[in-house]
Protein backbone atom coordinates (compact mmCIF):
# COMPACT_ATOMS: atom_id res chain seq x y z
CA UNK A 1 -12.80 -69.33 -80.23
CA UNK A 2 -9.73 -70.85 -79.41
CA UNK A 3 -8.40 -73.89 -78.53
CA UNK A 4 -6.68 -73.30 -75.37
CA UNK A 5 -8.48 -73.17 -71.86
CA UNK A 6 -8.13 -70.69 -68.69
CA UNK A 7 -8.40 -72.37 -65.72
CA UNK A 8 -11.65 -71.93 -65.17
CA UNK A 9 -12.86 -73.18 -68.18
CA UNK A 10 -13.46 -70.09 -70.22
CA UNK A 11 -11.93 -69.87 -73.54
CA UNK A 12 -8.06 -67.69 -73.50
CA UNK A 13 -7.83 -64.29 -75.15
CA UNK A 14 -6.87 -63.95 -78.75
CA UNK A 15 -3.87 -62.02 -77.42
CA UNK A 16 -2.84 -64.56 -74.89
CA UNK A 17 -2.73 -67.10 -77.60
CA UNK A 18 -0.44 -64.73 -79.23
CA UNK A 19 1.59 -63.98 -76.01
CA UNK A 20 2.67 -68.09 -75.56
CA UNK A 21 3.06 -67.91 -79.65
CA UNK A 22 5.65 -64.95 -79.90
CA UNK A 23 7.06 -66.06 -76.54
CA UNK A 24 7.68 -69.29 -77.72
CA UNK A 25 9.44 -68.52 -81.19
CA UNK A 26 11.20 -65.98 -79.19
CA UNK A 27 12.29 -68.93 -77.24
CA UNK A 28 13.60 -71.02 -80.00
CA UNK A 29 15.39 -68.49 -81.48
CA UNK A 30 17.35 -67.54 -78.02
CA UNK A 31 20.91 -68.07 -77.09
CA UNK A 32 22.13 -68.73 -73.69
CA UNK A 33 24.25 -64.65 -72.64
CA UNK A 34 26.59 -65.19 -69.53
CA UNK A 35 25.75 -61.61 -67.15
CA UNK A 36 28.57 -61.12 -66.32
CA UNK A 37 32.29 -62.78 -65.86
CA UNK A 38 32.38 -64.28 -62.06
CA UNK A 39 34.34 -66.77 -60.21
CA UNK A 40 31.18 -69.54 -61.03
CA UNK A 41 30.60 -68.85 -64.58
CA UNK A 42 28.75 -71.99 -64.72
CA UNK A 43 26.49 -70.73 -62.07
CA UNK A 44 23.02 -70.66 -63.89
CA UNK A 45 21.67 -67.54 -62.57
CA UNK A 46 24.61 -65.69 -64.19
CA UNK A 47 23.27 -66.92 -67.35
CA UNK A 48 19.96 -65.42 -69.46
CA UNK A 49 18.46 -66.15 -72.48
CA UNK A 50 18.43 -63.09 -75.03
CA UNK A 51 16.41 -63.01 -78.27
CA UNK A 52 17.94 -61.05 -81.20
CA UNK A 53 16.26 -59.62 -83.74
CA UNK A 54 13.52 -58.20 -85.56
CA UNK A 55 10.01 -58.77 -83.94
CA UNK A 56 8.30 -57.41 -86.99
CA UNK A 57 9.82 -60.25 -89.12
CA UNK A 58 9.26 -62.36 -86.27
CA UNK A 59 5.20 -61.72 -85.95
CA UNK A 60 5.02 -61.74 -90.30
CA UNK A 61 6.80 -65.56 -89.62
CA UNK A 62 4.04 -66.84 -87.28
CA UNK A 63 1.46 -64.87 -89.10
CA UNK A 64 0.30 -62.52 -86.59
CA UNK A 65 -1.51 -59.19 -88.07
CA UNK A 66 0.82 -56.39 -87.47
CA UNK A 67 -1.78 -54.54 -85.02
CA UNK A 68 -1.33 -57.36 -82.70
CA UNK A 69 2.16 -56.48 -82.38
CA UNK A 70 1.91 -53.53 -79.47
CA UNK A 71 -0.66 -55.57 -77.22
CA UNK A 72 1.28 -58.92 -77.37
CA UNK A 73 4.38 -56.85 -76.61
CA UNK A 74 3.00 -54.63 -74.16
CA UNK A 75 1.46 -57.78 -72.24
CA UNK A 76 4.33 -59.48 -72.27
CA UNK A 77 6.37 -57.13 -70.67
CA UNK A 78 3.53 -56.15 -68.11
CA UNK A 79 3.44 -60.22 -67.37
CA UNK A 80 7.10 -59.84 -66.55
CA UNK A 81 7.73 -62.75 -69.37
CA UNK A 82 10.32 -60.31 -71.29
CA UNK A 83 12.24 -56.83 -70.73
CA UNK A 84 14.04 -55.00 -73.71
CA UNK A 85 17.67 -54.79 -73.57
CA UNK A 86 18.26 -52.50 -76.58
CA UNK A 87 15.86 -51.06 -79.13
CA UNK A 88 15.90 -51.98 -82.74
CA UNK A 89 14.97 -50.36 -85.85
CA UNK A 90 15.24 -50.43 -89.43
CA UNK A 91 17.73 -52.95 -89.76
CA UNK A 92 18.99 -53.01 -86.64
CA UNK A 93 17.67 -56.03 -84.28
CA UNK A 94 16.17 -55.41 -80.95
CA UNK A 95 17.32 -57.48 -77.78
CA UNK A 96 15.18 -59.05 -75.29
CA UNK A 97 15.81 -60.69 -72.25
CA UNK A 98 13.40 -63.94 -71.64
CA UNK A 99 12.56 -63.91 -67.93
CA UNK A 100 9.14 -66.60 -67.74
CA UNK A 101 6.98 -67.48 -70.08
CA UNK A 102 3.10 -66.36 -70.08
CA UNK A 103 1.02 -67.74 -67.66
CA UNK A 104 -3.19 -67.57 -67.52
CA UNK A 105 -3.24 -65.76 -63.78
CA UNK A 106 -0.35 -63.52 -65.08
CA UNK A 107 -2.83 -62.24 -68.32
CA UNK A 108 -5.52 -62.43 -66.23
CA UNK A 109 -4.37 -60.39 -63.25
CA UNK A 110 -3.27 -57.43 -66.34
CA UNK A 111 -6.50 -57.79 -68.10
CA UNK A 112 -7.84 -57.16 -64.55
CA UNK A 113 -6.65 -53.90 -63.97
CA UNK A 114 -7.48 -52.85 -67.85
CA UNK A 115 -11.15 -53.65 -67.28
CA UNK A 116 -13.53 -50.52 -66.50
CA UNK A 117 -15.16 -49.92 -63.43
CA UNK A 118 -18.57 -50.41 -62.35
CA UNK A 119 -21.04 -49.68 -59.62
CA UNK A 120 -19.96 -46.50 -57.26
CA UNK A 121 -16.58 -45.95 -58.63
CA UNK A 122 -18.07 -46.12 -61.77
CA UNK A 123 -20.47 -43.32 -61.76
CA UNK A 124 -17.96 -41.27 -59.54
CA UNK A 125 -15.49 -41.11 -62.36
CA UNK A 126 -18.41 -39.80 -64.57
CA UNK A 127 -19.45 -36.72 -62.17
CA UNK A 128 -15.42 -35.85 -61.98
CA UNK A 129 -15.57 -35.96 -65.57
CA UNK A 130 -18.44 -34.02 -65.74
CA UNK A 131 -17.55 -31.61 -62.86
CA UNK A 132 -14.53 -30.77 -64.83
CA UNK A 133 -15.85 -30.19 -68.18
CA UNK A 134 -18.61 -27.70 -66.87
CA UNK A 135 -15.52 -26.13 -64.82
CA UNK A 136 -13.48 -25.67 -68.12
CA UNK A 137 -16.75 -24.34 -69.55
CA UNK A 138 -16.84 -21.42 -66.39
CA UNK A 139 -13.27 -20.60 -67.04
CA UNK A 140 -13.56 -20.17 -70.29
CA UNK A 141 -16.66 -18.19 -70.10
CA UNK A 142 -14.77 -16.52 -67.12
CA UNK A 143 -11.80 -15.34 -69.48
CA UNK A 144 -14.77 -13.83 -72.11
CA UNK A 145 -16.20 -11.91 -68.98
CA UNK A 146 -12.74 -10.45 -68.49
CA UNK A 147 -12.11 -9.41 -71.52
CA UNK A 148 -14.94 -7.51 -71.92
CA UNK A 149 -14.48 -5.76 -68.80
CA UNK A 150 -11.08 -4.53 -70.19
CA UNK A 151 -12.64 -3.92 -73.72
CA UNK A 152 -15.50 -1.47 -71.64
CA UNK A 153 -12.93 -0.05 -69.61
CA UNK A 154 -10.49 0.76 -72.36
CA UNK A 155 -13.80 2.51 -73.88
CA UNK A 156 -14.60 4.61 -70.27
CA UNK A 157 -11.14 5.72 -70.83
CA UNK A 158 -10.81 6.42 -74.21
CA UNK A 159 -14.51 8.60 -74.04
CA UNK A 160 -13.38 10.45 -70.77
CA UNK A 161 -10.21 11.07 -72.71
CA UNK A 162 -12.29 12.70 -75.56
CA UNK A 163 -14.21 14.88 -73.35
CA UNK A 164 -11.32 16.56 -71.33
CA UNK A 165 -10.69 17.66 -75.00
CA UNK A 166 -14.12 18.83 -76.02
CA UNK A 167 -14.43 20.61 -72.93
């Protein structure tokens, strides 16, 4: 388990560890962009903090398994603690905007909605699911039926055909 503690005393996520980690060293690395040119440049909302560069690298430094890399990222960005700027790849660096850093009610509110649902709305998901397999099923057995009945009537045709010329 780890070492950090939700408020309610039960033990943080693996990947919430990971979030404040990567955040963090994201963080460091950071410089200080001005938006955009205004009459108060030293007004400190038109000032953000970008990261630049290569989050691979960046998870390998901290020693974070690479499978990590899409949940930490993805909860990040859901936690509204970063938003890309410009995609990397190969050696090009990616850019990220810092906005706030992770938070426990943040991760928790995310994990929230990711968590399955039980009771009624539970076992009404599973009879949609079900209704809709069984009416693939009929459609598909549908389409067979139809086919057959143009098969049998291309065979009416073809024998009525054969004896107008018998006859």
């Amino acid at each position: 388990m780890t070492d950090q503690k939700l408020d309610d005393d039960r033990p943080t996520s693996v990947v919430f560890d990971h979030c404040v980690k990567v955040y963090a060293e994201m963080q460091a690395q950071s410089l200080e962009e001005v938006i955009s040119s205004s009459e108060h440049p030293d007004d400190p909302t038109n000032h953000m903090l970008v990261y630049e560069g290569q989050l691979t690298k960046l998870f390998g430094a901290l020693s974070l398994s690479t499978p990590y890399y899409t949940s930490v990222m993805n909860h990040l960005k859901a936690m509204g603690c970063v938003e890309q700027l410009r995609r990397g790849g190969g050696n090009s660096p990616s850019r990220w905007r810092l906005l706030r850093e992770p938070d426990e009610d943040s991760f928790r509110s995310i994990e929230g909605m990711k968590r399955s649902r039980t009771g009624k709305t539970a076992a009404l998901e599973q009879q949609v699911r079900d209704l809709n397999k069984r009416m693939h099923a009929a459609e598909t057995e549908l389409g067979n039926v139809k086919a057959l009945v143009h098969t049998l009537a291309s065979r009416v045709h073809d024998m009525e055909q054969l004896e107008k010329v018998t006859a």
